[in-house]
N, C-alpha and C. Protein backbone atom coordinates (compact mmCIF):
# COMPACT_ATOMS: atom_id res chain seq x y z
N UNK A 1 39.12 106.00 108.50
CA UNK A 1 37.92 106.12 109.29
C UNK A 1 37.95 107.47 110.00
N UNK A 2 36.69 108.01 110.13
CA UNK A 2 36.76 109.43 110.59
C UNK A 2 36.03 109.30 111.95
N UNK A 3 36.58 109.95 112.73
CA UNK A 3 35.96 109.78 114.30
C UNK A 3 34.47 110.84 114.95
N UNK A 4 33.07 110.71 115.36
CA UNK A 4 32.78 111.48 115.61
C UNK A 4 33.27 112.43 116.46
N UNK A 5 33.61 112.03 117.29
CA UNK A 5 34.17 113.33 118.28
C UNK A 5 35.24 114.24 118.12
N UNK A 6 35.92 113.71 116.84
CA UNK A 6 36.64 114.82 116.72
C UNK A 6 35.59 115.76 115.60
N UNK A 7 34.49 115.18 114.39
CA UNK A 7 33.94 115.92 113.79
C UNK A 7 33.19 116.70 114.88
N UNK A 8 32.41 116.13 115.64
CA UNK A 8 31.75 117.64 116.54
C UNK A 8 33.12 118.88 117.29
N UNK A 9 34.14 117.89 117.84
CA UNK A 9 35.04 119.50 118.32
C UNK A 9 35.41 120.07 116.95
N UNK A 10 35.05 119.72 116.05
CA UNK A 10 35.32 120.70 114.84
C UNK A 10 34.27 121.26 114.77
N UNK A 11 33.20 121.09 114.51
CA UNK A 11 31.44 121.48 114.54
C UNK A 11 31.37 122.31 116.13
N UNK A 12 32.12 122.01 117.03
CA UNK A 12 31.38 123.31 117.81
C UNK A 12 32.20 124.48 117.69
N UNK A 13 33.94 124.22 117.47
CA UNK A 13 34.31 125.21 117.38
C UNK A 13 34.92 125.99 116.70
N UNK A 14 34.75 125.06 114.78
CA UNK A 14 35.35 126.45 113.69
C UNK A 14 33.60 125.60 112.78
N UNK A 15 32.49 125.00 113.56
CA UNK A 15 31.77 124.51 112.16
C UNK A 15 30.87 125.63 111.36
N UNK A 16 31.12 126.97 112.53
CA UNK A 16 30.68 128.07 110.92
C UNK A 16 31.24 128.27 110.36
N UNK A 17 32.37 128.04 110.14
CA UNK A 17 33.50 128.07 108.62
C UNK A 17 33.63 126.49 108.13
N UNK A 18 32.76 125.57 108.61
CA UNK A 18 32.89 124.64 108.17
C UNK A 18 33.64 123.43 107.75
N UNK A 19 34.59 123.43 108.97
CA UNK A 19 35.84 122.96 108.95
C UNK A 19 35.19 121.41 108.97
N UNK A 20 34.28 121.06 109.91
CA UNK A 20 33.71 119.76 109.91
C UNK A 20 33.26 119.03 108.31
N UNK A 21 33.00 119.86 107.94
CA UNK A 21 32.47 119.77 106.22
C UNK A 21 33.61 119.27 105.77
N UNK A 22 34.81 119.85 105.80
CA UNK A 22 36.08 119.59 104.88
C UNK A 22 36.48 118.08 105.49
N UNK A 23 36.85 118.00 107.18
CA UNK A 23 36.69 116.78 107.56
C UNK A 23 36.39 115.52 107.13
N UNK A 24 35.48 116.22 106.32
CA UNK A 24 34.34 114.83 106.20
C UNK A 24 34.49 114.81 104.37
N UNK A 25 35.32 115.58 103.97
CA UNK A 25 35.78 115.42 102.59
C UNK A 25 34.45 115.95 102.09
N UNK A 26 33.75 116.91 102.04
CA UNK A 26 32.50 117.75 101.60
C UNK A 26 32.97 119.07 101.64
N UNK A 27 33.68 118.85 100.64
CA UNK A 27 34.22 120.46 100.02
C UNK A 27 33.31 121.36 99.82
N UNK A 28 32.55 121.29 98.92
CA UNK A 28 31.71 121.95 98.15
C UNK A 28 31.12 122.73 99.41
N UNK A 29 30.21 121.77 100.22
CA UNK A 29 29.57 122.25 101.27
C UNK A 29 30.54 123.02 102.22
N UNK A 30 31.63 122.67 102.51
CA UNK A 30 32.39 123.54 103.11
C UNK A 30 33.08 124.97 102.69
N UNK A 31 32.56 124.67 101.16
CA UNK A 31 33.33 126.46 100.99
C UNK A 31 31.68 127.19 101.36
N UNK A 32 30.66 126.38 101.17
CA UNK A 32 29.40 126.96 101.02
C UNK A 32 29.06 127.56 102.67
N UNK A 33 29.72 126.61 103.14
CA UNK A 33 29.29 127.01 104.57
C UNK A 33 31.00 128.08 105.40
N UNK A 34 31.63 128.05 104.81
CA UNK A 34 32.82 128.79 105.22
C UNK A 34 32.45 130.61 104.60
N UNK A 35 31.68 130.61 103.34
CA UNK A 35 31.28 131.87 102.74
C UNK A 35 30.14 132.44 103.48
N UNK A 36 28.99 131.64 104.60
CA UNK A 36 27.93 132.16 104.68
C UNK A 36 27.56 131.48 106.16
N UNK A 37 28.97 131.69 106.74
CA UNK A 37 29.07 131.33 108.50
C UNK A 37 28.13 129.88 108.65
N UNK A 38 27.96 129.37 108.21
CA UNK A 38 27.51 127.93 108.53
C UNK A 38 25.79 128.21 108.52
N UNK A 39 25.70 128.32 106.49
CA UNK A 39 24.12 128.75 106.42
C UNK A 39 23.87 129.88 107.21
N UNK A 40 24.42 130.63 107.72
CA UNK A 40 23.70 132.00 108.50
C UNK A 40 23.13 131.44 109.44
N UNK A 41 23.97 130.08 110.29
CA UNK A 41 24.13 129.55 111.50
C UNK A 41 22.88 128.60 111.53
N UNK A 42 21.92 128.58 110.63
CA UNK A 42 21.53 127.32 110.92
C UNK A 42 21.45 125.70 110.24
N UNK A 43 22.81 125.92 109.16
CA UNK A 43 23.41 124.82 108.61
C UNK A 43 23.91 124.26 109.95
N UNK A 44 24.33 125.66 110.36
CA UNK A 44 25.49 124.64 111.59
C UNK A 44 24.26 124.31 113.11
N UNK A 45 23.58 124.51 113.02
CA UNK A 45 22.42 124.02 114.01
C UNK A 45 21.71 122.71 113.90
N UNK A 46 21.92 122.94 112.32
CA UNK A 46 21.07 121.23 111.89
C UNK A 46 21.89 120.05 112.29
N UNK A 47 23.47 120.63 111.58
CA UNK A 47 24.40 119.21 111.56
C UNK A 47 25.15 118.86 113.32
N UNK A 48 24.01 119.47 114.45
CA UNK A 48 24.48 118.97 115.64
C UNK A 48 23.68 118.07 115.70
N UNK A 49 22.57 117.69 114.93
CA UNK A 49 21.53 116.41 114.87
C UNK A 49 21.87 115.53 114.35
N UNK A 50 22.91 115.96 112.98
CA UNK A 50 23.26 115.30 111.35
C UNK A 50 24.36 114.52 111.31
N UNK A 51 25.50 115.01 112.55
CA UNK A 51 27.05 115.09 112.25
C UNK A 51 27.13 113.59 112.54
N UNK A 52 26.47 112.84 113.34
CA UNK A 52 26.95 111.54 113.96
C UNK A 52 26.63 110.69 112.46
N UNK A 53 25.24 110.72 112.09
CA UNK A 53 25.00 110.30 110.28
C UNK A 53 25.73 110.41 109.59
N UNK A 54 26.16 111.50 109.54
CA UNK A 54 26.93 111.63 108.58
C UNK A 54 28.24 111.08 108.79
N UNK A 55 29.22 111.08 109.70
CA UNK A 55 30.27 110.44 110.05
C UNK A 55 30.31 109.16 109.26
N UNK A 56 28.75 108.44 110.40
CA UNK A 56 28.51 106.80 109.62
C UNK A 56 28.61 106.81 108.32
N UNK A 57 28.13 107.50 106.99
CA UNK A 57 27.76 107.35 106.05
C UNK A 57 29.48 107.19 106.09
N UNK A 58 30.27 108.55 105.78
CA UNK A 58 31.41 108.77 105.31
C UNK A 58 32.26 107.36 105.76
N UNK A 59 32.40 106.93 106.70
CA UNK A 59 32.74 105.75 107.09
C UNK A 59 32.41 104.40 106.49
N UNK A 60 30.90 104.18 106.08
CA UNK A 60 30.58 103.43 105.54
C UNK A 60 31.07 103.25 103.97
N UNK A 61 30.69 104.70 103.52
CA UNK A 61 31.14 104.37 101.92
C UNK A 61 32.57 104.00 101.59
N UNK A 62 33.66 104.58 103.00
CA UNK A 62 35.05 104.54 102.79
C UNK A 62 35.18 102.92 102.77
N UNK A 63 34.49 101.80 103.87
CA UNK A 63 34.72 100.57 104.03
C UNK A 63 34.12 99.97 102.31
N UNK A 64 33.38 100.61 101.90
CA UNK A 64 32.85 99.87 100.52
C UNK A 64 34.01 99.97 99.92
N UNK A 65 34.27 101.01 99.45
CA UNK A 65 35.38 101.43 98.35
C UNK A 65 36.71 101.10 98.32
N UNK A 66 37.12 100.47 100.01
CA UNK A 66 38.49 99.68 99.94
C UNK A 66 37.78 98.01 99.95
N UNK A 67 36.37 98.04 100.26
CA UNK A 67 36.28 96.16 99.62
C UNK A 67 36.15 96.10 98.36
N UNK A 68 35.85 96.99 97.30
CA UNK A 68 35.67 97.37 96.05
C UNK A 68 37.41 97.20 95.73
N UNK A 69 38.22 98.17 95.83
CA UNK A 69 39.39 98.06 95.38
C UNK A 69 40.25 96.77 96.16
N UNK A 70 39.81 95.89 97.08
CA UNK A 70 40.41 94.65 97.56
C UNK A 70 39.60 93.17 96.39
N UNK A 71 38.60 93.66 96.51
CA UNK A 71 37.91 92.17 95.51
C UNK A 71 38.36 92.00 94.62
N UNK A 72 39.42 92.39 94.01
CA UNK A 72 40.24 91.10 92.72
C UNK A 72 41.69 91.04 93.05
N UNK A 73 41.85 91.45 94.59
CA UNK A 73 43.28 90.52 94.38
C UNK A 73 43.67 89.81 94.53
N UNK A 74 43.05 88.53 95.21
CA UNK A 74 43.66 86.86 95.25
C UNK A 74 42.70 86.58 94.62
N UNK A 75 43.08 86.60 92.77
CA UNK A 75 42.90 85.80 91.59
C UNK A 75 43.64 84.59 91.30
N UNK A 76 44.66 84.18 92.89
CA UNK A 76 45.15 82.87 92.23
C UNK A 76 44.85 82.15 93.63
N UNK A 77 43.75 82.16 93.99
CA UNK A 77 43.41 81.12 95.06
C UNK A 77 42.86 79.81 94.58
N UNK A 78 43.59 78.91 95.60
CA UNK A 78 42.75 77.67 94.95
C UNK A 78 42.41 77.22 95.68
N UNK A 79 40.68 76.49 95.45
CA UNK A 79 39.64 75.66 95.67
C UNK A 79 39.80 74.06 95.71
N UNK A 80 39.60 73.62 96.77
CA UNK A 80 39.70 72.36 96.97
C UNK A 80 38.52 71.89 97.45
N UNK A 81 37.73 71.26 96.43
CA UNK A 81 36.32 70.07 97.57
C UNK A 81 36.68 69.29 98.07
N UNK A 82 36.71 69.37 99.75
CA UNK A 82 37.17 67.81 100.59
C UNK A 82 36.13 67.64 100.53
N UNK A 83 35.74 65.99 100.74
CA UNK A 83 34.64 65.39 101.17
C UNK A 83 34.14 65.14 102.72
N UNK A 84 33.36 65.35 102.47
CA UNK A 84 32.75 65.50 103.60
C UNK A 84 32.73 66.77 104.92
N UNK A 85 33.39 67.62 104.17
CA UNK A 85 33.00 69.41 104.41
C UNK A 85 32.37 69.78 103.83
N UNK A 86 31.33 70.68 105.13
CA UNK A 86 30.46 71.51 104.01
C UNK A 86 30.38 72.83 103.03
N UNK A 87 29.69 72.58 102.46
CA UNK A 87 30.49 73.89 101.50
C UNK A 87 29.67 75.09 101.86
N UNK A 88 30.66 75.94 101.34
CA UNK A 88 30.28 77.17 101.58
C UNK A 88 28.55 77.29 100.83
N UNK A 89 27.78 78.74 101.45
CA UNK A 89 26.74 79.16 100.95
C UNK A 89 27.19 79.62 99.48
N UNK A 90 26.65 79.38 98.34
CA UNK A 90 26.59 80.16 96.81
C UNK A 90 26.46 81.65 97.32
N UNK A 91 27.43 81.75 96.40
CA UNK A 91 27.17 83.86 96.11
C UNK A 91 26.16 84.22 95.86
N UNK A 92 25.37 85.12 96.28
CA UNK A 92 24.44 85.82 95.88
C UNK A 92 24.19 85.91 94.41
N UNK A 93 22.84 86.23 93.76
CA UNK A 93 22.81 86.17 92.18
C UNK A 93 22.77 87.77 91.93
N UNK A 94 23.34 87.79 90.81
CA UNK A 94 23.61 89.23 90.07
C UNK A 94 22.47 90.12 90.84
N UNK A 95 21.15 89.25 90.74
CA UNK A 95 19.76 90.44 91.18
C UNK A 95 19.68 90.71 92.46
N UNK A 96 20.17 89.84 93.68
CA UNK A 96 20.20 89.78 94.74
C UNK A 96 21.46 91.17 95.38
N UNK A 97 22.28 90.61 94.63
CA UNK A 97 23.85 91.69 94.53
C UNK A 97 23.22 93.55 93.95
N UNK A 98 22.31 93.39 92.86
CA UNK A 98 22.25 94.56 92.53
C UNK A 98 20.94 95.27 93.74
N UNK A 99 19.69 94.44 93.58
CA UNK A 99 19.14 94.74 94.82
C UNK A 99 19.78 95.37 96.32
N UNK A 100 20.61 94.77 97.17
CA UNK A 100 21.59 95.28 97.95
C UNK A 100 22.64 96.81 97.93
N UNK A 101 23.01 96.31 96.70
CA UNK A 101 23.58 97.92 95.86
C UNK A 101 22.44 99.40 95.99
N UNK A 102 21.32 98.70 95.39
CA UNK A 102 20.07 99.95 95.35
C UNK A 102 19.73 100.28 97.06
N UNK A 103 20.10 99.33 97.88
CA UNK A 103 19.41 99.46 98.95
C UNK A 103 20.28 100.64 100.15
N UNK A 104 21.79 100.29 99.86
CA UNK A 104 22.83 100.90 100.39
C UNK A 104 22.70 102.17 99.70
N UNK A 105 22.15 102.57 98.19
CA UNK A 105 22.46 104.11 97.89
C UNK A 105 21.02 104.72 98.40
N UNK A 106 19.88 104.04 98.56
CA UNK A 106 18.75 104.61 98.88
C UNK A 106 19.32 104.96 100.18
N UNK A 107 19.53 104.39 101.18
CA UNK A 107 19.92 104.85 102.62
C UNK A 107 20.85 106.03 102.96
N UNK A 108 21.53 106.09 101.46
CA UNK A 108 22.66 107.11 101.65
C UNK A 108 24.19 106.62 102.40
N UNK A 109 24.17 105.25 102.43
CA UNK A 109 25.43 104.39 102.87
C UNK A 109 26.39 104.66 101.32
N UNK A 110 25.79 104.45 100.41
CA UNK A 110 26.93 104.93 99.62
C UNK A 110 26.49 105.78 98.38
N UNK A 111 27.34 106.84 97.73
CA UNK A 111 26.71 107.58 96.75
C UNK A 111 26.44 107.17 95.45
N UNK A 112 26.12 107.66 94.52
CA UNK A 112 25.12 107.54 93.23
C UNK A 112 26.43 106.71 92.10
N UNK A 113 27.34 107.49 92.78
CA UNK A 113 28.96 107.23 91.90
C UNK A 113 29.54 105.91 92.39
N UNK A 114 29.74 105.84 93.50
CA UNK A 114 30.34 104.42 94.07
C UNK A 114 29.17 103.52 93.75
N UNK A 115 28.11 103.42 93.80
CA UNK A 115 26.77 102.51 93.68
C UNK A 115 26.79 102.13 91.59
N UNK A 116 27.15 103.04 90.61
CA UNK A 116 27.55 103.02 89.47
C UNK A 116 28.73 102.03 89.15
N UNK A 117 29.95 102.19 89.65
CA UNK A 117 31.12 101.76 89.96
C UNK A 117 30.51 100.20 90.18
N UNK A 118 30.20 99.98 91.39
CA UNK A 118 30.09 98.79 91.65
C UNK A 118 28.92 97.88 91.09
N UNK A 119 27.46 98.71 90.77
CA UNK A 119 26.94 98.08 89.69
C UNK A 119 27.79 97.39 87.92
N UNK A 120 28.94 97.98 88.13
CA UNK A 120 29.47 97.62 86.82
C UNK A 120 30.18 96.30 87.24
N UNK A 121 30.84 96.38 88.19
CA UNK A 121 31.59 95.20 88.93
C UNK A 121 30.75 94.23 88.61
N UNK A 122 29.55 94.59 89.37
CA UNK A 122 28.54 93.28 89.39
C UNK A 122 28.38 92.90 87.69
N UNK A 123 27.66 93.79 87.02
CA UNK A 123 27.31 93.15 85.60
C UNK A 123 28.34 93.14 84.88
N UNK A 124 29.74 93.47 85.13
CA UNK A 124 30.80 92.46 84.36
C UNK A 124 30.86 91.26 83.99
């Protein structure tokens, strides 16, 4: 998990070289903004609006991608119906599951690649 406050003391005081970028595992953008002082300073003007979003996102997609790599490992649990407990709610249906998927990459909670990934999960 990545903390905002340490991404802004990175963003106020190396984020025209874009150290906050790397932070946040956004290479690309960080050599882009390390070559051209942070957009010619107003990359780095925008992301004092952007940086807290963006944190969330990076945070968010990280919590997907370790429930993604946690969902198949107690393949040997076992199910017992007592009577007279109630049972759990049914899983969501494939369309409901993929719906949700589309909804998290439209928002930008998770990217085009992890949203691929886990669409496959689902239609396995």
């Amino acid at each position: 998990m990545k903390s905002k406050s340490t991404a802004y003391i990175l963003w106020f005081f190396l984020g025209f070289l874009g150290v906050h970028k790397f932070y946040l595992d956004k290479v690309s953008i960080g050599i882009l903004y390390f070559f051209t002082f942070g957009l010619f300073g107003i990359g780095w003007l925008i992301d004092l609006f952007t940086l807290g979003s963006q944190v969330d996102a990076y945070n968010n997609a990280l919590f997907i991608r370790q429930m993604g790599a946690n969902h198949n490992n107690n393949v040997n649990n076992i199910v017992v119906n007592v009577p007279g407990q109630h049972q759990q709610a049914a899983q969501p249906s494939v369309t409901e599951q993929l719906h949700k998927l589309h909804e998290l990459k439209e928002k930008g909670i998770i990217s085009e690649e992890e949203y691929n990934i886990q669409k496959g999960k689902v239609l396995a």
